[in-house]
N, C-alpha and C. Protein backbone atom coordinates (compact mmCIF):
# COMPACT_ATOMS: atom_id res chain seq x y z
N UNK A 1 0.82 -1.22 0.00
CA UNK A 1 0.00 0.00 0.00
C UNK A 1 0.86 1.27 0.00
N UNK A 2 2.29 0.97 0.73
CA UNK A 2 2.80 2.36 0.81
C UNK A 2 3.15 2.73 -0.81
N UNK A 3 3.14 2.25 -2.19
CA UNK A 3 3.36 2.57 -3.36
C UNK A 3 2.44 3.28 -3.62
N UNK A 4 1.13 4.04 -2.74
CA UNK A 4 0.32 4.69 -3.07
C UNK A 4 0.86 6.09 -2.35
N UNK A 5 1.60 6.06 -1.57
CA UNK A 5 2.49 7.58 -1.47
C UNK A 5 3.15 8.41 -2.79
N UNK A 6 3.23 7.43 -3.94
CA UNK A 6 3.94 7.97 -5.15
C UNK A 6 2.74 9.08 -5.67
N UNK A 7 1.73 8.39 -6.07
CA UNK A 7 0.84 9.44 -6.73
C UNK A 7 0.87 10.95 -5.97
N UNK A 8 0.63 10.54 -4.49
CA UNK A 8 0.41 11.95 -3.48
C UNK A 8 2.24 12.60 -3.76
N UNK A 9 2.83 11.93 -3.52
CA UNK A 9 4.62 13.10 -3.75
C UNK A 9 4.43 13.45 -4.94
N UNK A 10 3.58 12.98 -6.38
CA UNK A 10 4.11 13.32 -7.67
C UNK A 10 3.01 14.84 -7.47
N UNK A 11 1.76 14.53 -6.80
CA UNK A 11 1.04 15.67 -7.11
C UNK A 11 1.53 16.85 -5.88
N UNK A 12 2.13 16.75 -5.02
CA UNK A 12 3.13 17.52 -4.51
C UNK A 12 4.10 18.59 -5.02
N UNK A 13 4.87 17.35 -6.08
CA UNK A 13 5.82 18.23 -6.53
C UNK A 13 5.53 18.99 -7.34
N UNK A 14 4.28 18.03 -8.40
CA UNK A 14 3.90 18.92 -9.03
C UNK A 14 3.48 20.33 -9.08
N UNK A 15 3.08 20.66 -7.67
CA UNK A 15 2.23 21.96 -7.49
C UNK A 15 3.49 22.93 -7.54
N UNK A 16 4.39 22.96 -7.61
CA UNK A 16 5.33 23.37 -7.10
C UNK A 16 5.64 24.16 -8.45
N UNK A 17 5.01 25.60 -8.70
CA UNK A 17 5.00 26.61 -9.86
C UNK A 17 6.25 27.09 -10.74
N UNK A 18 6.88 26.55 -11.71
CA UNK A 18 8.02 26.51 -12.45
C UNK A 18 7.57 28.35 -12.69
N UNK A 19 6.78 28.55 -13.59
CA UNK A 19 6.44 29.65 -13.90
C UNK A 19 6.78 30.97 -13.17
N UNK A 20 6.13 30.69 -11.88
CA UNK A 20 5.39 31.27 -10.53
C UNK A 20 7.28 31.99 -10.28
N UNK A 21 7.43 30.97 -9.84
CA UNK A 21 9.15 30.48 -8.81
C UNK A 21 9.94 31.83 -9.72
N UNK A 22 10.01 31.34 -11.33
CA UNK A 22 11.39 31.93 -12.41
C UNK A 22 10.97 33.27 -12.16
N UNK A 23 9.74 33.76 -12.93
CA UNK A 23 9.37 34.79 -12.86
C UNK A 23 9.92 35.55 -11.73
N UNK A 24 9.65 35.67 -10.56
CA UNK A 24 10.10 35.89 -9.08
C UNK A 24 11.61 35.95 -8.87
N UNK A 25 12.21 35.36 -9.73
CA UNK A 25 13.77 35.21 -9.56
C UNK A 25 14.56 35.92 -10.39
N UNK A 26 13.78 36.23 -11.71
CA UNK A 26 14.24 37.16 -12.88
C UNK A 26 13.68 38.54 -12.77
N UNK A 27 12.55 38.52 -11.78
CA UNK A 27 11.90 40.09 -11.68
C UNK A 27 10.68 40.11 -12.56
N UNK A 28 10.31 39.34 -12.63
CA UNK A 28 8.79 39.18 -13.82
C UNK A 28 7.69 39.38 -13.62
N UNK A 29 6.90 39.75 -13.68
CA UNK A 29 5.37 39.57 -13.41
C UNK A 29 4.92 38.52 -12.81
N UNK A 30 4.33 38.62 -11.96
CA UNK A 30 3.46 36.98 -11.82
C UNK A 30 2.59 36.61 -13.02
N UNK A 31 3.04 35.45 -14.09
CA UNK A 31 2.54 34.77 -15.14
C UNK A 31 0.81 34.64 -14.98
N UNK A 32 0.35 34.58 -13.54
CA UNK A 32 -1.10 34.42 -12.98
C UNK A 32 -1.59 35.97 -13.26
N UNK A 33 -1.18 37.00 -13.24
CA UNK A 33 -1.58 38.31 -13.58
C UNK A 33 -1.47 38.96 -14.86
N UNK A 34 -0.45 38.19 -15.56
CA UNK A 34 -0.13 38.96 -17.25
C UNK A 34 -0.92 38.30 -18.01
N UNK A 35 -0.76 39.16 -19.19
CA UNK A 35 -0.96 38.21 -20.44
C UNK A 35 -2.09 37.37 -20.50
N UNK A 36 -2.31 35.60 -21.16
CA UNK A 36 -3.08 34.77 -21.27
C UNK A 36 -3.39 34.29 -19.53
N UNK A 37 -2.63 34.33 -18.25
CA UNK A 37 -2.94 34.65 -16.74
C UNK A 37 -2.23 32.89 -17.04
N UNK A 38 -1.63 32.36 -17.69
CA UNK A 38 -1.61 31.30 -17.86
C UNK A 38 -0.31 30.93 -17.09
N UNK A 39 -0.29 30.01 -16.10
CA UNK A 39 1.82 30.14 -15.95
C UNK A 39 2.36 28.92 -16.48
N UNK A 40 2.46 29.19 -17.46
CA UNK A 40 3.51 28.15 -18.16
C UNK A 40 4.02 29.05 -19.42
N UNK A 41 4.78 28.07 -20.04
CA UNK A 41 5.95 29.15 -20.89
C UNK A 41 5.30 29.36 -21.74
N UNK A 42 4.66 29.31 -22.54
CA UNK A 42 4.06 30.28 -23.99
C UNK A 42 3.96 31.63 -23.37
N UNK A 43 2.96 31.21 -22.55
CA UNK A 43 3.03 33.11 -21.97
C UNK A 43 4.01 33.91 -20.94
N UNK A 44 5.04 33.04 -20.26
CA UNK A 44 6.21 33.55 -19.77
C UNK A 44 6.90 34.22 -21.00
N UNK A 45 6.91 33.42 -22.51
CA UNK A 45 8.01 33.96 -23.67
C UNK A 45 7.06 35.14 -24.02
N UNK A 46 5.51 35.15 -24.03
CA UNK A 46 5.22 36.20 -24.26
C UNK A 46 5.33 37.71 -23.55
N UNK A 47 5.69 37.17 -22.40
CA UNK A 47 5.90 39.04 -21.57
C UNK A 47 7.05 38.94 -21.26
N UNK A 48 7.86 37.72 -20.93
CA UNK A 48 9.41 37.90 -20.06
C UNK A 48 10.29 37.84 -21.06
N UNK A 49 10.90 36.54 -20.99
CA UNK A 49 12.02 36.38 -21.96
C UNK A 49 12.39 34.88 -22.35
N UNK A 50 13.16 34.22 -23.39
CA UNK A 50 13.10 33.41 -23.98
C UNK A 50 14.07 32.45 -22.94
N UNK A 51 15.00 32.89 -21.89
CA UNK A 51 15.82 32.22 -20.92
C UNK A 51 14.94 31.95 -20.01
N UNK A 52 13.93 32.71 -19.45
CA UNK A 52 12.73 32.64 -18.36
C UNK A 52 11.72 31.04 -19.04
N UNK A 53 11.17 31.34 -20.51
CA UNK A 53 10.09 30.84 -21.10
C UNK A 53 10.90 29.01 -21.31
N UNK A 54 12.39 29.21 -21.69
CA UNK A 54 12.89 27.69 -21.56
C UNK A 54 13.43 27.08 -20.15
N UNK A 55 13.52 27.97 -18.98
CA UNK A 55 13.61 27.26 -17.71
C UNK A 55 12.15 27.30 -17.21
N UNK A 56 11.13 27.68 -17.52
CA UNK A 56 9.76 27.27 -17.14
C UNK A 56 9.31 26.17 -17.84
N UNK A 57 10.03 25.94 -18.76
CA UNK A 57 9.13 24.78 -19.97
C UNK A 57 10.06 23.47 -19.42
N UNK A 58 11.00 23.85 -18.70
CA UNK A 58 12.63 22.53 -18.24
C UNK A 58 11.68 21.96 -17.22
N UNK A 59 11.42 22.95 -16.54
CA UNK A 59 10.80 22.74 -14.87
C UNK A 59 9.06 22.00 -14.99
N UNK A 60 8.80 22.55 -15.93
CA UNK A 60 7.06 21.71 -15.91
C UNK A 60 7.64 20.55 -16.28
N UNK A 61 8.37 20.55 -17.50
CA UNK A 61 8.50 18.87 -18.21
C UNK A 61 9.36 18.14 -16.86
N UNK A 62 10.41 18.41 -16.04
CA UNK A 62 10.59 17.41 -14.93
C UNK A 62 9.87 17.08 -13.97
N UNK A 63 9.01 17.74 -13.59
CA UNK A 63 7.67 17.32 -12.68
C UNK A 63 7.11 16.57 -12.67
N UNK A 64 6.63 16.21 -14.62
CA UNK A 64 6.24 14.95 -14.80
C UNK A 64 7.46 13.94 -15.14
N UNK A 65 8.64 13.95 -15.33
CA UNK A 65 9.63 12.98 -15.62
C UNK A 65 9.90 12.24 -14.32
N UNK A 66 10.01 13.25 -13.23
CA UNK A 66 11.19 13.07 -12.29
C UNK A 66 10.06 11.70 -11.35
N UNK A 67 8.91 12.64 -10.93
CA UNK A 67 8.31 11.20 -9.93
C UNK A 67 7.86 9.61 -10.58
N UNK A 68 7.24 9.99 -11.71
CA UNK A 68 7.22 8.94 -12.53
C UNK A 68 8.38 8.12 -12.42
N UNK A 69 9.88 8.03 -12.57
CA UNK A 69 11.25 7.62 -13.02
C UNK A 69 10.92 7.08 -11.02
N UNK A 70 10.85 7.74 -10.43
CA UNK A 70 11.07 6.96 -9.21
C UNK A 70 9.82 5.91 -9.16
N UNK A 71 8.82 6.20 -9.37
CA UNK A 71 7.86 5.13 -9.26
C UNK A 71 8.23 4.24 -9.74
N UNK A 72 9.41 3.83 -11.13
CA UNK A 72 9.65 2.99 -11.73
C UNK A 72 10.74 2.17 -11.58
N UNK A 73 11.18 3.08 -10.42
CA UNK A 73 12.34 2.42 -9.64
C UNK A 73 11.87 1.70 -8.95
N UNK A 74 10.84 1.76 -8.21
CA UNK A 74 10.35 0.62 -7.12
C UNK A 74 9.24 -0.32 -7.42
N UNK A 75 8.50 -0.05 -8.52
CA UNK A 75 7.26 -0.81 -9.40
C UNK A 75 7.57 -0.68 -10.85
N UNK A 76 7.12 -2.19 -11.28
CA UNK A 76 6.08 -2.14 -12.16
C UNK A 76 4.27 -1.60 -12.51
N UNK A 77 3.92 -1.25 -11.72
CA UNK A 77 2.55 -1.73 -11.05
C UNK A 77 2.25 -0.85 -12.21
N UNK A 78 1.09 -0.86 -13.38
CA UNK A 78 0.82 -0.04 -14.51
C UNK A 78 0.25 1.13 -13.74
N UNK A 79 -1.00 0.60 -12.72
CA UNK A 79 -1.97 1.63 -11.90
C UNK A 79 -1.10 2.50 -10.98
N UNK A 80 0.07 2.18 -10.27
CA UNK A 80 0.91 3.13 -9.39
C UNK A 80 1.25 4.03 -10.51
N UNK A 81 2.28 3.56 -11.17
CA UNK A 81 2.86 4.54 -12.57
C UNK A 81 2.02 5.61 -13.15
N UNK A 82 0.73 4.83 -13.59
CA UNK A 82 -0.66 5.60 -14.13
C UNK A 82 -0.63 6.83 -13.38
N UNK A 83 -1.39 6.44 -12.25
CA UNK A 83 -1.19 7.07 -10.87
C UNK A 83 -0.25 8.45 -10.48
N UNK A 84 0.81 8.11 -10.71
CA UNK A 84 1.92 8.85 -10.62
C UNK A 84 1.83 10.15 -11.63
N UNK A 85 1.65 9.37 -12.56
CA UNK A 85 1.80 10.75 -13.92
C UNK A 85 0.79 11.23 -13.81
N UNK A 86 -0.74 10.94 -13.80
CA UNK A 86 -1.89 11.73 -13.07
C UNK A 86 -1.24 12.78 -12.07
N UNK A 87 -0.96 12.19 -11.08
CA UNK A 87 -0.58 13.05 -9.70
C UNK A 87 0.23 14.47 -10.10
N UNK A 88 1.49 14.20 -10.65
CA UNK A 88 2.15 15.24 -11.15
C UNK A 88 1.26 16.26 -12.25
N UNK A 89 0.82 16.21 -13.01
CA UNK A 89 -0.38 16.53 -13.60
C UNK A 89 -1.30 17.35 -13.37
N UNK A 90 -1.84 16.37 -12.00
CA UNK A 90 -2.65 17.53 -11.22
C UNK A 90 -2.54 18.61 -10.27
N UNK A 91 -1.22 17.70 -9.94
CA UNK A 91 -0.43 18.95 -9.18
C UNK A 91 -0.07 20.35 -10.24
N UNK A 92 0.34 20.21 -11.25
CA UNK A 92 0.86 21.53 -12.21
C UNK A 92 -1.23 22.41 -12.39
N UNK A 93 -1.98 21.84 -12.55
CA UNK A 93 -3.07 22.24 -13.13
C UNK A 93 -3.75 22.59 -11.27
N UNK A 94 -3.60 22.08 -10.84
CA UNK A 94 -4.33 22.82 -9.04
C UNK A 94 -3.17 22.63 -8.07
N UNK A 95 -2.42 23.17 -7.89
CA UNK A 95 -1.04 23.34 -7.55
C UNK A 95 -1.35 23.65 -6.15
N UNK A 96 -1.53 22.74 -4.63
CA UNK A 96 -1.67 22.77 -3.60
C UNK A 96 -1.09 24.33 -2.79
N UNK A 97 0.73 24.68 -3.41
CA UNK A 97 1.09 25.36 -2.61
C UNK A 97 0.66 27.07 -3.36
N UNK A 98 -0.15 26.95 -4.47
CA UNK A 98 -0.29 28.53 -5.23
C UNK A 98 -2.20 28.53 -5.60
N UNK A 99 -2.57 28.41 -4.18
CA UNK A 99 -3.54 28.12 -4.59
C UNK A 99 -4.72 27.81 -5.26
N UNK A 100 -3.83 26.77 -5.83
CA UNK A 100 -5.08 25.72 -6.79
C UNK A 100 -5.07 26.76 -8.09
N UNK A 101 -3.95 27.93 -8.49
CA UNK A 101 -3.84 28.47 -9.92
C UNK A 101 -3.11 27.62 -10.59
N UNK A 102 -3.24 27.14 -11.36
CA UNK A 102 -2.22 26.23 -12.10
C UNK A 102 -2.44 26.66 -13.51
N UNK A 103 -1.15 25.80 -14.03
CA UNK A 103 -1.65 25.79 -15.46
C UNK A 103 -2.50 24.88 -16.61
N UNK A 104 -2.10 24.29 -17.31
CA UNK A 104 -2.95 23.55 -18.26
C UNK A 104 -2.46 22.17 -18.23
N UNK A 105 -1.07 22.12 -18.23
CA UNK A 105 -0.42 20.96 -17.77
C UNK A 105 0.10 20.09 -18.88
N UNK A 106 0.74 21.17 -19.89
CA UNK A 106 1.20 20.45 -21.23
C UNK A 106 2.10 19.59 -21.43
N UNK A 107 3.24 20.53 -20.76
CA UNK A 107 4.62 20.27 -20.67
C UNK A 107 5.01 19.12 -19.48
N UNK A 108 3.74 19.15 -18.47
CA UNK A 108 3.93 18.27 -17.16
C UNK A 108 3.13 17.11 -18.14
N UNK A 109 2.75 17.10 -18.64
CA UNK A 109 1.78 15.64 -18.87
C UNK A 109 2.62 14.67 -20.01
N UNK A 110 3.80 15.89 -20.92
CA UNK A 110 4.29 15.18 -21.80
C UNK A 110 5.75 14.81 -21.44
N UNK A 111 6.41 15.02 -20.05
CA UNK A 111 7.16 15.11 -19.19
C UNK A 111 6.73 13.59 -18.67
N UNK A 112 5.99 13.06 -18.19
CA UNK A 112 5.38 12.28 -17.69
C UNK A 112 4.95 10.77 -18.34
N UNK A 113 4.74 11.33 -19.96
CA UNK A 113 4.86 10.29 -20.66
C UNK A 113 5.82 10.12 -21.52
N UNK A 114 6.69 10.91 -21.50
CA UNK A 114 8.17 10.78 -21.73
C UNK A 114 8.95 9.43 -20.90
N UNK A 115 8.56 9.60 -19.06
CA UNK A 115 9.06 8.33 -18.31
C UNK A 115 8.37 7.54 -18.63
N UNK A 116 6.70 7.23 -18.80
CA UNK A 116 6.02 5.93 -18.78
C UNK A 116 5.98 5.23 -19.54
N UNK A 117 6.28 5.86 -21.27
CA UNK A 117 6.63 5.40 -22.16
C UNK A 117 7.15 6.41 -23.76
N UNK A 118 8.81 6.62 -23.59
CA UNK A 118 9.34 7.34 -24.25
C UNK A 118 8.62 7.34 -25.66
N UNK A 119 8.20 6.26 -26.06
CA UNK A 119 7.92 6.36 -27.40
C UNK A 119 6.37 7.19 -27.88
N UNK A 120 5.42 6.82 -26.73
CA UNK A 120 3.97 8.16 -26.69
C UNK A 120 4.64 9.53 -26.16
N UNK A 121 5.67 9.58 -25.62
CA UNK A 121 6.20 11.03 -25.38
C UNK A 121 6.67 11.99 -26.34
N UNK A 122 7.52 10.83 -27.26
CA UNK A 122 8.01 11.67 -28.48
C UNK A 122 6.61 11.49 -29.45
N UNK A 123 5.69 10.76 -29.29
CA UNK A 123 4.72 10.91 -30.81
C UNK A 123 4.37 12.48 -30.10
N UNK A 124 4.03 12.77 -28.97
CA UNK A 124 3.20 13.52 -28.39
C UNK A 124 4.58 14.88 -28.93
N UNK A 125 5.32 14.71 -28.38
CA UNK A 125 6.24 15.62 -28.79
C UNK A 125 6.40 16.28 -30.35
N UNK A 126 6.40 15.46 -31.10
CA UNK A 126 6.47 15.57 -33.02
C UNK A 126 5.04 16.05 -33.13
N UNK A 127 3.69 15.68 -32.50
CA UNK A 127 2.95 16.16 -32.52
C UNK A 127 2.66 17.67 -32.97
N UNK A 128 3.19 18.25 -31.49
CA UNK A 128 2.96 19.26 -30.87
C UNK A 128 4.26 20.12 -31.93
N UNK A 129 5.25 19.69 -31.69
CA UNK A 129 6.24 20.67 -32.93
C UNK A 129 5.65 20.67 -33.87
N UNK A 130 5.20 20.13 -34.62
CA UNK A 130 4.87 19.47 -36.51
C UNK A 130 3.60 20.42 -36.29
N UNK A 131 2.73 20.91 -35.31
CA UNK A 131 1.33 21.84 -35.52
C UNK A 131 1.73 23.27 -35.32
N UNK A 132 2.50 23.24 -34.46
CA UNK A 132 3.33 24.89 -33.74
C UNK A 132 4.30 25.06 -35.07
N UNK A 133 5.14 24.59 -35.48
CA UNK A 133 5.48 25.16 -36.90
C UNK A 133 4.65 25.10 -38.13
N UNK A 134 3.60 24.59 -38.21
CA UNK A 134 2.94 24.82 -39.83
C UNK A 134 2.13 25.85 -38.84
N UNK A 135 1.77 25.69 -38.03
CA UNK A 135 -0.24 26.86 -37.62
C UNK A 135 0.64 28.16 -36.55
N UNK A 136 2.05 27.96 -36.21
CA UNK A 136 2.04 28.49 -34.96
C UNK A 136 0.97 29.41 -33.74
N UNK A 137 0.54 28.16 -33.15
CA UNK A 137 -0.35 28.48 -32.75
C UNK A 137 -0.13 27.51 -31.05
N UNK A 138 0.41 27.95 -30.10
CA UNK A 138 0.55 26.73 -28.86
C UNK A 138 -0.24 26.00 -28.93
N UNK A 139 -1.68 26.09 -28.73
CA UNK A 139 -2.86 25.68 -27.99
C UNK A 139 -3.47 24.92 -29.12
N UNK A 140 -3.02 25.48 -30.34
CA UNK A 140 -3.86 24.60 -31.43
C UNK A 140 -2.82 23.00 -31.58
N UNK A 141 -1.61 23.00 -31.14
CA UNK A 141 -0.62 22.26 -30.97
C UNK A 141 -0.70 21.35 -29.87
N UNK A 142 -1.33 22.15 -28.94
CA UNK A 142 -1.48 21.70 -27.71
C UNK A 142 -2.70 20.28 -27.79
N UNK A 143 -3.73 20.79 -28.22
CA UNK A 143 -5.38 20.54 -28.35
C UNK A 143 -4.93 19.20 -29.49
N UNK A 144 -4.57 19.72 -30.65
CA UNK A 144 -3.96 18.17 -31.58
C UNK A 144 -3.20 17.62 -30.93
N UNK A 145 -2.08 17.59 -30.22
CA UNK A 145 -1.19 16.48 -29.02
C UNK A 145 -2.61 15.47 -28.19
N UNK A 146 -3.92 16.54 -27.50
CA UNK A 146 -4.45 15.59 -26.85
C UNK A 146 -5.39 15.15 -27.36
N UNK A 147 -6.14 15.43 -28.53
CA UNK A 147 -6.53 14.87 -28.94
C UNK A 147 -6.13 13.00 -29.38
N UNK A 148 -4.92 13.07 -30.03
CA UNK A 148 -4.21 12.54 -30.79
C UNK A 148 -3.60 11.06 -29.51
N UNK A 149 -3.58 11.41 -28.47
CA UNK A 149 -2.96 10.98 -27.22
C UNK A 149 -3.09 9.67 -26.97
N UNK A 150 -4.68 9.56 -26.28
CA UNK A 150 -5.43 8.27 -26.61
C UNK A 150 -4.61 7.36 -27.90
N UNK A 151 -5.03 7.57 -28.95
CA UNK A 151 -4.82 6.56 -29.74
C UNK A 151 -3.62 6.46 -30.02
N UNK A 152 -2.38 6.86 -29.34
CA UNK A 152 -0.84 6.94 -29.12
C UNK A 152 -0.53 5.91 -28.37
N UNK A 153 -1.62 5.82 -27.05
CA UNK A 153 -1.33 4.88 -26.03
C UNK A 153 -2.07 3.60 -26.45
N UNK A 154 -3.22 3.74 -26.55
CA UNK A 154 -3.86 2.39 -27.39
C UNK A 154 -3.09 1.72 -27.96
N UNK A 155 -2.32 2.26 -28.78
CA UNK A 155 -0.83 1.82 -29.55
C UNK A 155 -0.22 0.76 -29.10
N UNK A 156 0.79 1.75 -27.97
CA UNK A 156 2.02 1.62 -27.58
C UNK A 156 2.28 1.40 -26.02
N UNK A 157 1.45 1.38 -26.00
CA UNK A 157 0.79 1.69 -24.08
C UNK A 157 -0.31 0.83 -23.84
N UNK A 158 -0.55 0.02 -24.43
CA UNK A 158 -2.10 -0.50 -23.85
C UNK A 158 -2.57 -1.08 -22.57
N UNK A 159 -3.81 -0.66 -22.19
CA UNK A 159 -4.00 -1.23 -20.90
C UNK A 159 -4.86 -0.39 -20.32
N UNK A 160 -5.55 -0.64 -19.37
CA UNK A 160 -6.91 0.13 -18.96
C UNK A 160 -6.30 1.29 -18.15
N UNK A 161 -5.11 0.79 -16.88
CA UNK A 161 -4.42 1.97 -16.10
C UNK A 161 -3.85 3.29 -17.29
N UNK A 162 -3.38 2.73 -18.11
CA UNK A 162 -2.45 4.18 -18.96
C UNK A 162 -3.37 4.63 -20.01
N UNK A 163 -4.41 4.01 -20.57
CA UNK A 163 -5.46 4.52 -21.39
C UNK A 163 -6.71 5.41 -20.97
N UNK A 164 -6.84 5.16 -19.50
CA UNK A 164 -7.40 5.51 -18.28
C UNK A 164 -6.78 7.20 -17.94
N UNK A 165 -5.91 7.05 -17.73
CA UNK A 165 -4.86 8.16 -17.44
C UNK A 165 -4.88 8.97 -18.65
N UNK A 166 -4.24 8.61 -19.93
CA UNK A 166 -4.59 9.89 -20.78
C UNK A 166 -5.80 10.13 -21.31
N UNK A 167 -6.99 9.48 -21.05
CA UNK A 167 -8.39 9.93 -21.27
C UNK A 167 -8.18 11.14 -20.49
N UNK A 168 -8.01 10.88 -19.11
CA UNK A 168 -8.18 11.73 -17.98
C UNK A 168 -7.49 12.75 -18.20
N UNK A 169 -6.33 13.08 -18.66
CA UNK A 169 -5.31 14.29 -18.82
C UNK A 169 -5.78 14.98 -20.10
N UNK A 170 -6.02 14.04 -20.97
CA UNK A 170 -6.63 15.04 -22.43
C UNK A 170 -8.02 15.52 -22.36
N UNK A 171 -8.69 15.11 -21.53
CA UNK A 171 -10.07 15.52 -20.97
C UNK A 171 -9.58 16.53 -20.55
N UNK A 172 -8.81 16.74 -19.54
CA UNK A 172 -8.42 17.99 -18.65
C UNK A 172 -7.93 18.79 -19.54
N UNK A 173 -7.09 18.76 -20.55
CA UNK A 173 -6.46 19.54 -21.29
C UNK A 173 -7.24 20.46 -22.07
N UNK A 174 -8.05 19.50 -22.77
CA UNK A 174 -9.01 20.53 -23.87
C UNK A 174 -9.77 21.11 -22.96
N UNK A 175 -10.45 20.78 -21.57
CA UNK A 175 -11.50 21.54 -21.19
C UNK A 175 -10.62 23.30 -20.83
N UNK A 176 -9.11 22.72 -20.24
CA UNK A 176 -8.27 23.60 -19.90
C UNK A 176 -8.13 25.16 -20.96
N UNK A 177 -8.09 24.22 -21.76
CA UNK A 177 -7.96 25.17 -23.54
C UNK A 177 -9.49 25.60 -23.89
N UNK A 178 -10.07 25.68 -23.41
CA UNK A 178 -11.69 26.25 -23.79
C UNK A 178 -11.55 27.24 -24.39
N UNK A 179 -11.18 28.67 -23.76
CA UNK A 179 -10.99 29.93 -24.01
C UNK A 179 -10.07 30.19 -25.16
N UNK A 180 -8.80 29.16 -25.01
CA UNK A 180 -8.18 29.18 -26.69
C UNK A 180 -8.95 28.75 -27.44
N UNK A 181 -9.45 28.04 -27.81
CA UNK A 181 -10.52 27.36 -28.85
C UNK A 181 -11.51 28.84 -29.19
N UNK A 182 -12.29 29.08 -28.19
CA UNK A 182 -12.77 29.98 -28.70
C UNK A 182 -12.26 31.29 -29.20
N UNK A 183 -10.93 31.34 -28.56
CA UNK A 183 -10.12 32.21 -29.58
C UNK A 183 -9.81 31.74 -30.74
N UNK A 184 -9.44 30.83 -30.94
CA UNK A 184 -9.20 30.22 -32.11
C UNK A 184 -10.14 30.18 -33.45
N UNK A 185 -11.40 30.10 -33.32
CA UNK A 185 -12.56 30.11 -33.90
C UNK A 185 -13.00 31.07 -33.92
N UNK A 186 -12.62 32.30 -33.45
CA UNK A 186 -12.94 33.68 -33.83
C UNK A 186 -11.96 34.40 -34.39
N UNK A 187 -10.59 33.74 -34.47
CA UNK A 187 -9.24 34.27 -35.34
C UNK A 187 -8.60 35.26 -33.68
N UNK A 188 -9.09 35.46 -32.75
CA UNK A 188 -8.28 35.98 -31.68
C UNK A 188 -7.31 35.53 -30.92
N UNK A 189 -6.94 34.38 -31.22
CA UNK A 189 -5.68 33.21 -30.14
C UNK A 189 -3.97 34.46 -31.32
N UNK A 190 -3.12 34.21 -30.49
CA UNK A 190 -2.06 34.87 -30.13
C UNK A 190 -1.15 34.27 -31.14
N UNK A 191 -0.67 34.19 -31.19
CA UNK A 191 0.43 33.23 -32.17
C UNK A 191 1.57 33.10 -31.64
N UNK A 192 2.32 31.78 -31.87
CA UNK A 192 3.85 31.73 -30.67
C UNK A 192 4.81 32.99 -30.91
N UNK A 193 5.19 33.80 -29.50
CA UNK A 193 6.01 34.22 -29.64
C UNK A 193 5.46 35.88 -29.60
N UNK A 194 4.27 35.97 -29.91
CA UNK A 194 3.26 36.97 -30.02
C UNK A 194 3.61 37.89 -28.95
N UNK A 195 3.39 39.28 -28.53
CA UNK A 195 3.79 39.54 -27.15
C UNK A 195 1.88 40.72 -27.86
């Protein structure tokens, strides 16, 4: 039973604001007050700077790498692992210690399936580049990654715990992306890099 402490440390660490933290250390805005109010790096590169926007994008993606990689040190168990990358996840999107502002949880979710299974990390990865350079558009990049997710793991991943899990994260994602979408569909979403 104690392998059920993994999920609770991953959503721990997770909460733990990459965005929030840099910003604060470089002199930035709080990412929760600027811009898209979003804290993760699209909109750190959009008001701060491109050294700020790639140590916020380092720090979400290990959140989900780092607890996962220990869960896998001590289990197999698909549902702990599952578990785990959920946890981190939800920690970045309701972040215990910044109260419950989080972000969308892009970079933590593909961080995450980077450890559980490198090969849905990089589809998810080529994804998300291959839409952000033809549309540059994050969120439209973002939204095709989760869409696309599911049937990545169905793949390559099968099994009710990890198919389970990215239902659950790409559910969260698009509902996360609402407001882009509807920017998107009215021609108002930002374009990478946009300030």
């Amino acid at each position: 039973m104690w392998l059920y402490f993994f999920p609770v440390l991953a959503y721990l660490l997770g909460s733990i604001s990459s965005a929030v933290l840099i910003a604060r250390a470089m002199g930035l805005a709080d990412p929760r007050e600027v811009g898209s109010k979003n804290p993760g790096a699209t909109n750190i590169l959009r008001y701060g700077s491109k050294t700020a926007a790639v140590l916020t994008l380092a720090g979400d993606l290990l959140k989900g790498v780092i607890p996962v990689l220990i869960a896998r040190m001590f289990t197999d168990d698909a549902v702990i692992i599952a578990l785990t990358g959920v946890g981190a996840f939800m920690g970045h999107v309701l972040p215990v210690f910044f109260n419950f502002r989080g972000g969308k949880g892009v970079a933590t979710s593909l961080g995450a399936w980077l450890a559980i299974n490198p090969a849905v990390g990089l589809l998810l990865l080529v994804t998300w580049l291959a839409m952000a350079f033809l549309f540059r558009y994050s969120s439209l990049a973002a939204l095709t990654a989760a869409v696309t997710a599911p049937l990545y793991v169905a793949w390559l991943s099968p099994g009710l715990p990890y198919l389970g899990a990215m239902l659950l994260m790409s559910g969260i994602l698009i509902f996360r992306h609402r407001s882009n979408i509807r920017n998107l569909v009215t021609g108002a979403e930002n374009k990478i890099g946009a300030k």
